[in-house]
Protein backbone atom coordinates (compact mmCIF):
# COMPACT_ATOMS: atom_id res chain seq x y z
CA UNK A 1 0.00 0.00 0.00
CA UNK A 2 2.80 2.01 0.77
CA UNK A 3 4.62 1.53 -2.63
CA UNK A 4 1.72 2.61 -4.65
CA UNK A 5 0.81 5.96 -2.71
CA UNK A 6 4.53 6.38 -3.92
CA UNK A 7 3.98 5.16 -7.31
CA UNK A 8 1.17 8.04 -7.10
CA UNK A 9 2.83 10.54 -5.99
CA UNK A 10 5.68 10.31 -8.30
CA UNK A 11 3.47 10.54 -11.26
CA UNK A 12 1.51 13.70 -9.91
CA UNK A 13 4.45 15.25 -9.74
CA UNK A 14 5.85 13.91 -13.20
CA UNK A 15 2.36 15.73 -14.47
CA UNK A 16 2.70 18.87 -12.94
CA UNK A 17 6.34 19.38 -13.94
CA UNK A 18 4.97 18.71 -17.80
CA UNK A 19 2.37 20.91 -17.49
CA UNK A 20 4.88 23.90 -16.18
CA UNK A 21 7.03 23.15 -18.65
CA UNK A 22 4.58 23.57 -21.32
CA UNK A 23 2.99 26.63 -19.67
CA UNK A 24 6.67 28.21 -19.73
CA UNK A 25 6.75 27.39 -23.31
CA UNK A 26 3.47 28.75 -24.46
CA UNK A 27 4.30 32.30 -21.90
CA UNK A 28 8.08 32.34 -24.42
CA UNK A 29 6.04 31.97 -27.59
CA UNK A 30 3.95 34.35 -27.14
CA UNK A 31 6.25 36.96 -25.39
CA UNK A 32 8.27 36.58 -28.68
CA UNK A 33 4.85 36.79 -31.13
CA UNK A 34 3.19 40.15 -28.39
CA UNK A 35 5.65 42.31 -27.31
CA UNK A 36 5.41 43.82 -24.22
CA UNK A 37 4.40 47.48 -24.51
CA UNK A 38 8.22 48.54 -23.32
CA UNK A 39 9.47 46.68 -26.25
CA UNK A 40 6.99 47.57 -28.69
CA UNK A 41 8.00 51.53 -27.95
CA UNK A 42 11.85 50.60 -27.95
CA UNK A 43 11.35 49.39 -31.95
CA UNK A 44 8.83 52.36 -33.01
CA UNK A 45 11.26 54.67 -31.71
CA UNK A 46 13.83 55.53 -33.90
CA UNK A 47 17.48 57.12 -33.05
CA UNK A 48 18.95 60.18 -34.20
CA UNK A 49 22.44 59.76 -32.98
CA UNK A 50 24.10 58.80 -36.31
CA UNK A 51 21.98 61.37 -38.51
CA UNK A 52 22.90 64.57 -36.04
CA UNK A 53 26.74 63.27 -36.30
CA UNK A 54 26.39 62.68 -39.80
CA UNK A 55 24.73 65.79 -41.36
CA UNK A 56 25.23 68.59 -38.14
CA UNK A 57 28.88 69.32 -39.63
CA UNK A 58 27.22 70.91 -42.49
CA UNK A 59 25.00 72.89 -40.54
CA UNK A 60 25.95 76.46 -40.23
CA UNK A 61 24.80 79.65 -37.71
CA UNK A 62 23.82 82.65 -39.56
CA UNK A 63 23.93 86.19 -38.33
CA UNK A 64 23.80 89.47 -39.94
CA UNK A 65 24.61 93.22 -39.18
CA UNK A 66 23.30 96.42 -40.59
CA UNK A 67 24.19 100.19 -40.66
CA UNK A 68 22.12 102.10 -38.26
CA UNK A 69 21.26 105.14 -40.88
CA UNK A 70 19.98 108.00 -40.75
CA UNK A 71 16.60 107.92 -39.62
CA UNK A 72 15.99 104.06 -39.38
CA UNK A 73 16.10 103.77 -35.49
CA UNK A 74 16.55 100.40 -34.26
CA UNK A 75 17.49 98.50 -31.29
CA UNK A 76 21.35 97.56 -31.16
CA UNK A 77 21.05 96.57 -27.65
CA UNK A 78 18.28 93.94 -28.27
CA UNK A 79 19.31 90.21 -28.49
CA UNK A 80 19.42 88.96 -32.33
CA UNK A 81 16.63 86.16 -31.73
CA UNK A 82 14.25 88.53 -30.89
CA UNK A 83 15.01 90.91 -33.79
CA UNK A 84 14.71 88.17 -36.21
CA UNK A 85 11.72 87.21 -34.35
CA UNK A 86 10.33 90.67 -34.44
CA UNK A 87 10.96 91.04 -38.07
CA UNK A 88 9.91 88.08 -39.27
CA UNK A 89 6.35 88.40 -37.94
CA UNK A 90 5.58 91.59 -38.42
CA UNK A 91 6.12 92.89 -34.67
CA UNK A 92 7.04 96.89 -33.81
CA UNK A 93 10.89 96.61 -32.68
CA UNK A 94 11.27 97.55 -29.31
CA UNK A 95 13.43 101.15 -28.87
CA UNK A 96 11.85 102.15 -32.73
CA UNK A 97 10.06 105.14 -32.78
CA UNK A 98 6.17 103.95 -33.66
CA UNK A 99 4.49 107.28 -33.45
CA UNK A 100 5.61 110.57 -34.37
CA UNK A 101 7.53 113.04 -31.98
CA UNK A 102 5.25 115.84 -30.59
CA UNK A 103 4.70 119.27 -32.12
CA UNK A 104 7.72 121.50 -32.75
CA UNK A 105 10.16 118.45 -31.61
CA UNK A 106 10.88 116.05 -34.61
CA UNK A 107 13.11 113.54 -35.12
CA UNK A 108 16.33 114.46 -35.49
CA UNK A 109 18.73 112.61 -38.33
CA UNK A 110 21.28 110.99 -37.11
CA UNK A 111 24.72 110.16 -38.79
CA UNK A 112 25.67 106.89 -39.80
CA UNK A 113 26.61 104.28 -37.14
CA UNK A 114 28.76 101.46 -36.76
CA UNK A 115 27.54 98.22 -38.00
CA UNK A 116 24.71 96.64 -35.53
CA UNK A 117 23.71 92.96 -34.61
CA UNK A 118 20.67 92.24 -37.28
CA UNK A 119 19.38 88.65 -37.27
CA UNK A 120 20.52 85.13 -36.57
CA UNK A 121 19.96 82.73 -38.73
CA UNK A 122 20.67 79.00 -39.92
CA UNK A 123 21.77 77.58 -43.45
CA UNK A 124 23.71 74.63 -44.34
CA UNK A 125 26.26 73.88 -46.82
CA UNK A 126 25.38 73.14 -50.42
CA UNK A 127 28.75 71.75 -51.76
CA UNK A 128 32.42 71.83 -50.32
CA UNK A 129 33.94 75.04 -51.66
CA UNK A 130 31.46 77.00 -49.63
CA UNK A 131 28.23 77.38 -51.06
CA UNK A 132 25.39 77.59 -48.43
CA UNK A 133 22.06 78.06 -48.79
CA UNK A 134 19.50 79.53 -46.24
CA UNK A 135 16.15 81.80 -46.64
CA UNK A 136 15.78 85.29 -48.51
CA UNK A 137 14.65 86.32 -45.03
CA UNK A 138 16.94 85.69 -42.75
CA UNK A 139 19.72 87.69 -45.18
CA UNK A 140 17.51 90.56 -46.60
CA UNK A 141 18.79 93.91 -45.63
CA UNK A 142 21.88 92.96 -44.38
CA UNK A 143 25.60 94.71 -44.78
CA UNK A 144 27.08 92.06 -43.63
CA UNK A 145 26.68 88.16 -43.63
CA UNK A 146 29.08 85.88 -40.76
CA UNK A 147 28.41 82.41 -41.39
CA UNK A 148 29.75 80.28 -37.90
CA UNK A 149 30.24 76.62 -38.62
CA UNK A 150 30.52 73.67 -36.11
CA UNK A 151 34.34 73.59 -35.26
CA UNK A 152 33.79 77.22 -34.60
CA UNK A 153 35.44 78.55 -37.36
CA UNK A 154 33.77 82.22 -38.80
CA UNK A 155 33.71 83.47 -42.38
CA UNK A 156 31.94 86.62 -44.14
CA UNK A 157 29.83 85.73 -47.08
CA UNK A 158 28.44 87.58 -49.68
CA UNK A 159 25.16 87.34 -51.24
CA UNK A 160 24.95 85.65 -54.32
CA UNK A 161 20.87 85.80 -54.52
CA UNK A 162 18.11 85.87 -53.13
CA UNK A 163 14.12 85.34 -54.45
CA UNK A 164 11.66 86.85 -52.14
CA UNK A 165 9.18 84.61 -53.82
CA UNK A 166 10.30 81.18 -52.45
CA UNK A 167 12.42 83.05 -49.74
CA UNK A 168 15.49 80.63 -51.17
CA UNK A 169 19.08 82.87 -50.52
CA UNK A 170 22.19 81.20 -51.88
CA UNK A 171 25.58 82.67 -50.32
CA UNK A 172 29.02 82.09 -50.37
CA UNK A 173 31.84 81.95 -48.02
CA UNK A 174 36.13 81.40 -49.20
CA UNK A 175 36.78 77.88 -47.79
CA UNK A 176 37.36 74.92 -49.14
CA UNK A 177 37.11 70.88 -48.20
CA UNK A 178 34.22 71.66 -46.54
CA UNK A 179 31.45 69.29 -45.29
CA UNK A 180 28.49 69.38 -47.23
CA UNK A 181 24.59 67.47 -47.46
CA UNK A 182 23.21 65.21 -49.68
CA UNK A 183 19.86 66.13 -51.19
CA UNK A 184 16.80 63.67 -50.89
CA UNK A 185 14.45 63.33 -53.12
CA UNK A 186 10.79 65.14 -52.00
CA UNK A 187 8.68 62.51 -54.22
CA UNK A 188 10.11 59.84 -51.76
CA UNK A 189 8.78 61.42 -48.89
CA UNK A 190 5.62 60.27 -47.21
CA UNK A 191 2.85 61.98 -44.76
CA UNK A 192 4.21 60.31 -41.44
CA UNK A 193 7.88 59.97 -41.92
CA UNK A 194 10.11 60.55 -39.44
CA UNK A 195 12.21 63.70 -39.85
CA UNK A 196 14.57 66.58 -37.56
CA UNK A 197 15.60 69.62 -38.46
CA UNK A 198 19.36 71.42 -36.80
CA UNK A 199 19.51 75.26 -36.59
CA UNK A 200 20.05 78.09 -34.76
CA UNK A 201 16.57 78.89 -32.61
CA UNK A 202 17.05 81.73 -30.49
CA UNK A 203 21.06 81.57 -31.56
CA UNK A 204 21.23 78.33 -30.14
CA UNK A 205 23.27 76.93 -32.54
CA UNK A 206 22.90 73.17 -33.76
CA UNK A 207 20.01 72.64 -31.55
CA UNK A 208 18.31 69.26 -32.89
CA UNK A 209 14.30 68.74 -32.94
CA UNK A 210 12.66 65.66 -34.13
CA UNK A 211 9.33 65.44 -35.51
CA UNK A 212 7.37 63.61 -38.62
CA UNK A 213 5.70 64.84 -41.78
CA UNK A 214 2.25 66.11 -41.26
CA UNK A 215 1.18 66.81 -44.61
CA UNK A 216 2.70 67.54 -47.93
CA UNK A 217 1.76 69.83 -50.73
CA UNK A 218 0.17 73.14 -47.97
CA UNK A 219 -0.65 75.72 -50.40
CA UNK A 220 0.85 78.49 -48.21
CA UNK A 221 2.46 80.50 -51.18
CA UNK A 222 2.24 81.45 -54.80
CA UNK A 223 5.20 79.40 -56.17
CA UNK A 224 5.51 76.69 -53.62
CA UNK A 225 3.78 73.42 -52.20
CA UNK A 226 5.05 73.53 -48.77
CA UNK A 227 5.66 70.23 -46.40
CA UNK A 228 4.30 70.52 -42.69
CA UNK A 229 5.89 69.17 -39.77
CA UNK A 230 5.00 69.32 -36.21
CA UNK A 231 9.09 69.29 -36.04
CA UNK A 232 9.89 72.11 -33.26
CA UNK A 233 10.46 74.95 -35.59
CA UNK A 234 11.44 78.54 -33.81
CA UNK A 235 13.43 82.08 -34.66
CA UNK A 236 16.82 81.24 -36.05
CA UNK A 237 15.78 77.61 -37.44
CA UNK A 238 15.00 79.89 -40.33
CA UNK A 239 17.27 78.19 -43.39
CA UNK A 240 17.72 75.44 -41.19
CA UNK A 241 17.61 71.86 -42.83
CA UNK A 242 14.64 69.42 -42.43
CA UNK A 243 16.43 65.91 -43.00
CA UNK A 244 15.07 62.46 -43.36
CA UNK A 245 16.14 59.51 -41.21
CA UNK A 246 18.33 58.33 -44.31
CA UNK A 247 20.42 62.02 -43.70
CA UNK A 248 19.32 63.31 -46.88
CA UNK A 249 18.00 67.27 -46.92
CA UNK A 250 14.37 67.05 -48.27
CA UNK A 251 13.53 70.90 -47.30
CA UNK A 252 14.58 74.09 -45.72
CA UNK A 253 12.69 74.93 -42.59
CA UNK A 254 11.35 78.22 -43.26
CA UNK A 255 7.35 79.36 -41.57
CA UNK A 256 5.64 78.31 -38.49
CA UNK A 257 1.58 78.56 -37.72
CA UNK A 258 1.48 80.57 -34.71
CA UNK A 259 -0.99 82.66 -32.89
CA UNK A 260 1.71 83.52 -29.92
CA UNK A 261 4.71 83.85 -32.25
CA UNK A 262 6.32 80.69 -30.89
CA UNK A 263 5.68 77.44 -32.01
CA UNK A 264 1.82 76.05 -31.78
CA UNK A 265 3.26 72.33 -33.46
CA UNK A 266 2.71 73.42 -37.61
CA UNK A 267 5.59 74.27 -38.91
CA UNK A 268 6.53 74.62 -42.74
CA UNK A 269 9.74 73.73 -45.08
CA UNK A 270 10.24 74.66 -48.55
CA UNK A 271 10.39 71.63 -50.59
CA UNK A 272 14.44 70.64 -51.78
CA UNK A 273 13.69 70.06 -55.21
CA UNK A 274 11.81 73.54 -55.62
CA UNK A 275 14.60 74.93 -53.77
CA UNK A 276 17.50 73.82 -55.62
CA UNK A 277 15.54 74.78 -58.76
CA UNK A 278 16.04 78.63 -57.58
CA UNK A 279 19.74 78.05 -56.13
CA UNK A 280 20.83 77.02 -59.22
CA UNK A 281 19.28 79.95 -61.05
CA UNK A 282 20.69 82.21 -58.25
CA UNK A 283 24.29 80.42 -58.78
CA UNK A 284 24.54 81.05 -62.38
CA UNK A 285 22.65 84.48 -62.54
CA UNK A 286 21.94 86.27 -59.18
CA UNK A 287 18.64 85.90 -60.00
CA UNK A 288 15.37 83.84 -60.87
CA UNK A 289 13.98 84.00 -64.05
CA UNK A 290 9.79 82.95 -64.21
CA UNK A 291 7.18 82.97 -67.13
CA UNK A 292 3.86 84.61 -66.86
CA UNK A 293 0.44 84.91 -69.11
CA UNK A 294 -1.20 88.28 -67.47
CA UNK A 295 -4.46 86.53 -65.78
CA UNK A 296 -5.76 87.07 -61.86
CA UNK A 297 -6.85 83.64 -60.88
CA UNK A 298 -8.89 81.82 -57.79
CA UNK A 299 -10.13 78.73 -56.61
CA UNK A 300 -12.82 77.24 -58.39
CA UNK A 301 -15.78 75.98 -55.77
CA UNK A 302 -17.85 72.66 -55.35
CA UNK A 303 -20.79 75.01 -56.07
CA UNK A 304 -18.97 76.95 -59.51
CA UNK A 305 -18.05 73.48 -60.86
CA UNK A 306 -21.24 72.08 -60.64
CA UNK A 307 -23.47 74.80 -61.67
CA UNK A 308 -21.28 75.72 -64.92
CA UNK A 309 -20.96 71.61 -65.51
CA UNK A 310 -17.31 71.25 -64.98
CA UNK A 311 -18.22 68.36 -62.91
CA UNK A 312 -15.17 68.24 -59.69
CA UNK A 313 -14.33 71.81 -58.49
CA UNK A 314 -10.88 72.00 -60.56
CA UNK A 315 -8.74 74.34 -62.79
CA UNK A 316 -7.94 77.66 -62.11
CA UNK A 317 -11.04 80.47 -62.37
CA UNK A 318 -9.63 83.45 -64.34
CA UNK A 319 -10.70 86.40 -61.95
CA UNK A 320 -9.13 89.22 -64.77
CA UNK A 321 -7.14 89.85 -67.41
CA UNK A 322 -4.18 92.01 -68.14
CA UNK A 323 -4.54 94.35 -71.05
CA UNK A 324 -2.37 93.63 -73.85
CA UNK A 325 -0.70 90.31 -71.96
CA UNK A 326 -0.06 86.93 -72.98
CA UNK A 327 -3.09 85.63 -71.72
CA UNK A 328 -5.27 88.39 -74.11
CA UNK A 329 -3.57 87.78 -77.23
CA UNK A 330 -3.88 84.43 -76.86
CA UNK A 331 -7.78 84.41 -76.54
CA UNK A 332 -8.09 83.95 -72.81
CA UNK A 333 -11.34 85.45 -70.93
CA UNK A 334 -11.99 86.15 -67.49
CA UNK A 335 -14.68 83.46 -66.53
CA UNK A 336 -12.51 81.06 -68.15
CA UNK A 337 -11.62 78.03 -66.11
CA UNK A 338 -8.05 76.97 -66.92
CA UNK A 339 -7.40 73.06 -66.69
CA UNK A 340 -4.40 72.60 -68.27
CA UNK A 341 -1.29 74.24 -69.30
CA UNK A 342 1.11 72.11 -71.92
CA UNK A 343 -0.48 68.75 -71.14
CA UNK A 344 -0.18 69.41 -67.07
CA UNK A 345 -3.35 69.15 -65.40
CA UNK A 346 -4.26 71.77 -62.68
CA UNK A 347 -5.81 70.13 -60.24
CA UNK A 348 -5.62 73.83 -58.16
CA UNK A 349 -5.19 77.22 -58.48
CA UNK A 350 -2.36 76.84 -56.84
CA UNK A 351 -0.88 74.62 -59.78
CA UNK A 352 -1.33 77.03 -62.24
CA UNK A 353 1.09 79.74 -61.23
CA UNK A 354 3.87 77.43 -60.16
CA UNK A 355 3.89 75.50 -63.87
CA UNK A 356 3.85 78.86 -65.58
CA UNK A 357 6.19 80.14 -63.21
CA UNK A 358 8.64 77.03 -64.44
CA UNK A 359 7.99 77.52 -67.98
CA UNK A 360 11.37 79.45 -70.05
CA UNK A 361 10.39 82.88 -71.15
CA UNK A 362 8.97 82.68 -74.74
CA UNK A 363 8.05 79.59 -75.39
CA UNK A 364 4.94 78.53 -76.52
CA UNK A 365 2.33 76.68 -74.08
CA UNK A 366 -1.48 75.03 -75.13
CA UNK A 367 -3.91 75.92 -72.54
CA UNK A 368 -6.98 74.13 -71.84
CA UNK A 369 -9.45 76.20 -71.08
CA UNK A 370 -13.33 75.26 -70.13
CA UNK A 371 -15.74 77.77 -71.16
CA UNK A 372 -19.51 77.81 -71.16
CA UNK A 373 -20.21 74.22 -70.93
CA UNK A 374 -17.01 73.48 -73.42
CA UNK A 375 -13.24 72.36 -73.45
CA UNK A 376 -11.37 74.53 -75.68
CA UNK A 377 -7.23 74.70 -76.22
CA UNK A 378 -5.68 77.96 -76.91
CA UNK A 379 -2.18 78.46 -77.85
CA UNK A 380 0.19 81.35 -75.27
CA UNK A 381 3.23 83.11 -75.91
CA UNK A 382 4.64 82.78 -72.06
CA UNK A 383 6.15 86.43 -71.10
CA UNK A 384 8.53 87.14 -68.06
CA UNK A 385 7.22 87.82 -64.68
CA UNK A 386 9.32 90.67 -63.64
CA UNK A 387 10.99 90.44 -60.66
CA UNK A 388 10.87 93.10 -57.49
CA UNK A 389 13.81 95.25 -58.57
CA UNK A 390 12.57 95.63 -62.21
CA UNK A 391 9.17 95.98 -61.35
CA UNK A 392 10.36 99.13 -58.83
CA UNK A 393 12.67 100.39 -61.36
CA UNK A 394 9.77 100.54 -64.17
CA UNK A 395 7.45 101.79 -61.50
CA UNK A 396 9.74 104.58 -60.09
CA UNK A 397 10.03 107.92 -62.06
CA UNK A 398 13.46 109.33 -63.07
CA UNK A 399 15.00 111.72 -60.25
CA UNK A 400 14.30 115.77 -61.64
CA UNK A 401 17.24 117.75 -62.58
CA UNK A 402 19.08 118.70 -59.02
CA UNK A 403 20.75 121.66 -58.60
CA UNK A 404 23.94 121.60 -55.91
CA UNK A 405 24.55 124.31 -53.86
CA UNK A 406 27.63 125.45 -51.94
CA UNK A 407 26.18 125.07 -48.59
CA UNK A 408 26.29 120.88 -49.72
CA UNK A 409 22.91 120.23 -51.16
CA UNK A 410 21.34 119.34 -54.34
CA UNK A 411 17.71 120.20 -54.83
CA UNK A 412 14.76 119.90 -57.24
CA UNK A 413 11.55 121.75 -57.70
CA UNK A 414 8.23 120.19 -56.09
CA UNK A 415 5.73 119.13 -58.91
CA UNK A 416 2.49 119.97 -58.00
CA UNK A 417 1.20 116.58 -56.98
CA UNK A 418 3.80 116.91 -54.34
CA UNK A 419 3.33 120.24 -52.80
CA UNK A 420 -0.65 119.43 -52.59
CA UNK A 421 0.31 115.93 -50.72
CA UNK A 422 3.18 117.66 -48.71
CA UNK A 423 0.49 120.46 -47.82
CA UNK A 424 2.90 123.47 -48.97
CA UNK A 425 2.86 126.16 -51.26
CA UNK A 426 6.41 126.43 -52.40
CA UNK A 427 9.87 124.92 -51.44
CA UNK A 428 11.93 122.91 -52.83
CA UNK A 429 13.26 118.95 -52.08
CA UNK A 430 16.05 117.91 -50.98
CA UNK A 431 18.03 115.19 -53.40
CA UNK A 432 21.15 114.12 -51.28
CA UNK A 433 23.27 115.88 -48.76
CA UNK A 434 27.05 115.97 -48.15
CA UNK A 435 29.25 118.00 -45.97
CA UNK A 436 27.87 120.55 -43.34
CA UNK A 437 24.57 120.35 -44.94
CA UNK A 438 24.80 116.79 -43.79
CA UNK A 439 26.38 117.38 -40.40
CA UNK A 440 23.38 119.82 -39.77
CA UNK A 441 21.19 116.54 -39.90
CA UNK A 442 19.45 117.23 -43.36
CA UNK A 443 18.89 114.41 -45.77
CA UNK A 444 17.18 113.10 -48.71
CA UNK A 445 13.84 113.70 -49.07
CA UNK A 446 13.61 116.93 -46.60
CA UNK A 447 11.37 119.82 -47.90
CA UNK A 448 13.64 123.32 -47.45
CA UNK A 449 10.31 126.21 -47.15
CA UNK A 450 13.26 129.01 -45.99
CA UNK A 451 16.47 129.79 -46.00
CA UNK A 452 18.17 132.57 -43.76
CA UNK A 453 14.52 134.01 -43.30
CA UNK A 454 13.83 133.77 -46.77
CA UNK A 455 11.03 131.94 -48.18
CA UNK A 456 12.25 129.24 -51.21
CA UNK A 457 10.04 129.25 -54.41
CA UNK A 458 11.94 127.29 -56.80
CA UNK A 459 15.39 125.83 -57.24
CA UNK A 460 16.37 129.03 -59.13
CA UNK A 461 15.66 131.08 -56.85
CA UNK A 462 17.20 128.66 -54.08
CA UNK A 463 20.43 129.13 -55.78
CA UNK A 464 19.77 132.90 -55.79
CA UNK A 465 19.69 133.05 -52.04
CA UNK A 466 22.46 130.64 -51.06
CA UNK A 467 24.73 133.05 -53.64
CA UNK A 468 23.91 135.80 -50.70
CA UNK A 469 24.44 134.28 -47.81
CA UNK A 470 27.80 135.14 -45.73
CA UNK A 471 29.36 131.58 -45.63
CA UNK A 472 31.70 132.51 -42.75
CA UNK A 473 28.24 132.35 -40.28
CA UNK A 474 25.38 129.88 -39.32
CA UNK A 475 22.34 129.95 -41.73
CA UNK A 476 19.22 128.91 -40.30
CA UNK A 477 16.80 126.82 -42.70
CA UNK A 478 13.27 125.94 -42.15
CA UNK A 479 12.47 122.06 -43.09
CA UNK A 480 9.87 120.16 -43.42
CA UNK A 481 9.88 116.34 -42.51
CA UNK A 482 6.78 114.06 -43.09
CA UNK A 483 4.35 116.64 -40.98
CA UNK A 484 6.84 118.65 -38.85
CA UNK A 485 8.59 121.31 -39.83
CA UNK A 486 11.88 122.58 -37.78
CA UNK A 487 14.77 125.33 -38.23
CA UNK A 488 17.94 123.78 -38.91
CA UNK A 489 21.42 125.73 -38.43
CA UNK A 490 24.05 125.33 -41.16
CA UNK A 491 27.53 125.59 -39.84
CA UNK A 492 30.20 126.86 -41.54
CA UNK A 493 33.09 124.29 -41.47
CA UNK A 494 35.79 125.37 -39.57
């Protein structure tokens, strides 16, 4: 009896050890098949170690200085993240005058300072003898350009271009075996990807944020489909790099969505391939050359496209059209609803001025055009779209004939126009100033309405009076600025 309790007891325990042994087996497999939460965030995780180590080298600090003139005001004390910060977003400088000075105090000019701290910046470096690109932004204005790179190392570029339009810069700086990116490709790039961006926020330089894609494509300008991130994007990342996690440069980190000014999670790069596009324009020119037709477009609605019988709200809706331009000669009509320029669909409004914009100067494009119920193709001589300088040069009358005084001034007669939106019956403008005129704190643009008590009608007459004066004493002149007016004293040089 005693031998088979044992016999019993053995085999109980010969059971239980199988089934523990097949209970650890079964826990294993399906450990390896579910991973544990901890595990499962280790994989989706990804690390940025080798990408910062890789690609920071070729990351570079902008900043930039500019001449305090006459006039300008500005805030040399202020730190150079918060002037870029201020500028970029439209925010009143701190120290600038904002309103006018009170009555019978204005502004005096001042003479021209030493260079002051501007902006900061970011940029990275294109290819190895020193060609960097960043935004139009972040170098517009500027004297002077100081690109700082990683080993600490400064060097003071000069501006090779910039286009306002795509806010692409491309500078340059004398070195030479210098690290430089690799460009990705955009069409690669997928809502959801993993991405970081190095720059410069707040002149922190080669500070790394990590984010992913949030959408591709954000109509947030006229010549470019921009990629959104929720990447930490703040002043100074401007011209920064957004890279991909194979260390490629797929944009340059350029807007943010903000209703504080700092950075809400929407940020916005400028797509590589559009970007390089403009360098290389910049690089071999200075500047961008785009084609235009002459026609004021918009979005085309649900409600347009269905009541017209275009079917899916697409094409761009021709708003107006410019007299005499491309777009006239070649038949277009406002109303029209442009689908397609040489074979390219245009899916948005958007699409329409960045295909144009692409298109060489005069060559010849078919547009498709749906009007009144019909498809119709019409044939365009593209034209150049002028760029800001031009258009300002066309747009900006020739100086009048100056005449230049002793006393170191050259003035011109007021036209009419002028004295009734200056509010004055006579005078005459100032066109530049040099030597004690200068000192005295007159410049361009000043309105002279007396001089040593007597009243100015015309240049001639100017001339007549400054003949008479005794140039051994002070001559006082009454000036006009904006809507002050003050007496000025001319001293003699000594």
């Amino acid at each position: 009896m005693q031998l088979q309790l044992s016999s019993v007891s053995r085999l109980a325990a010969l059971e239980r050890a199988l089934w523990s042994g097949l209970l650890a087996t079964v826990v294993a497999l399906f450990t390896a098949v579910v991973p544990t939460p901890a595990r499962a965030q280790q994989v989706a995780l990804p690390d940025f170690t080798d990408l910062v180590e890789k690609v920071g080298p070729a990351v570079v600090n902008i900043r930039t200085t500019e001449r305090v003139r006459a006039g300008r005001g500005g805030s040399p004390e202020m730190d150079e993240d918060l002037l870029e910060f201020f500028r970029r977003f439209g925010v009143p400088i701190p120290g600038q005058p904002q309103n006018p000075p009170r009555r019978g105090q204005p502004q005096q000019p001042q003479p021209d300072a030493e260079p002051q701290a501007r902006g900061v910046g970011s940029g990275f470096i294109l290819s190895n003898d020193g060609f960097v690109m960043t935004n139009a932004h972040v170098v517009d204005g500027a004297d002077e350009v100081i690109v700082t790179l990683t080993d600490r190392r400064e060097f003071k570029a000069r501006i090779i271009g910039a286009d306002k339009r795509t806010d692409v810069a491309l500078v340059k700086i004398d070195a030479a075996g210098l690290p430089a990116v690799r460009i990705g490709d955009v069409n690669r790039l997928k809502v959801g990807e993993w991405v970081i961006a190095i720059g410069s926020p707040f002149g922190l330089a080669n500070t790394v944020t990590a984010g992913i894609v949030s959408a591709k494509g954000r109509d947030t300008g006229d010549f470019l489909p921009f990629i959104q991130t929720d990447v930490a994007i703040n002043p100074g990342n401007s011209g920064g790099p957004l890279i991909n996690m194979r260390g490629e440069v797929v944009g340059i980190n350029s807007q943010i969505y903000s209703r504080s000014g700092g950075f809400m999670g929407i940020s916005f790069a400028i797509p590589i391939d559009e970007a390089t596009r403009v360098s290389e324009q910049l690089r071999v020119s200075g500047r961008v050359i785009r084609g235009r037709i002459g026609v004021q477009i918009d979005q085309v609605t649900k409600e347009v496209a269905e009541s017209i019988g275009l079917g899916k709200p697409v094409g761009a809706l021709v708003r107006s059209v410019e007299g005499g331009g491309p777009a006239e000669k070649a038949g277009i009509e406002a109303g029209d609803i442009i689908t397609k320029f040489d074979g390219r669909a245009i899916d948005k409004a958007g699409d329409l001025p960045r295909i144009v914009g692409g298109t060489k100067p005069g060559s010849r494009a078919t547009l498709q055009v749906f009007r009144r119920g019909n498809y119709r193709d019409l044939s365009v001589t593209v034209a150049e779209l002028e760029d800001e300088q031009q258009r300002r040069s066309a747009d900006t009358p020739p100086k009048p004939q100056a005449t230049v005084s002793t006393l170191g001034m050259a003035v011109s007669e007021l036209t009419e126009s002028q004295k009734r939106e200056l509010k004055v019956k006579n005078g005459v403008r100032i066109e530049s100033a040099d030597g004690a005129a200068a000192r005295s704190g007159l410049r361009e643009g000043d309105v002279i309405l007396s001089l040593d008590n007597t009243e100015i009608t015309s240049a001639k007459q100017f001339e007549s009076v400054v003949a008479k004066v005794d140039k051994s004493k002070p001559v006082n002149v009454l000036v006009k600025r904006g809507d002050w007016v003050n007496y000025v004293v001319i001293r003699p040089t000594r």
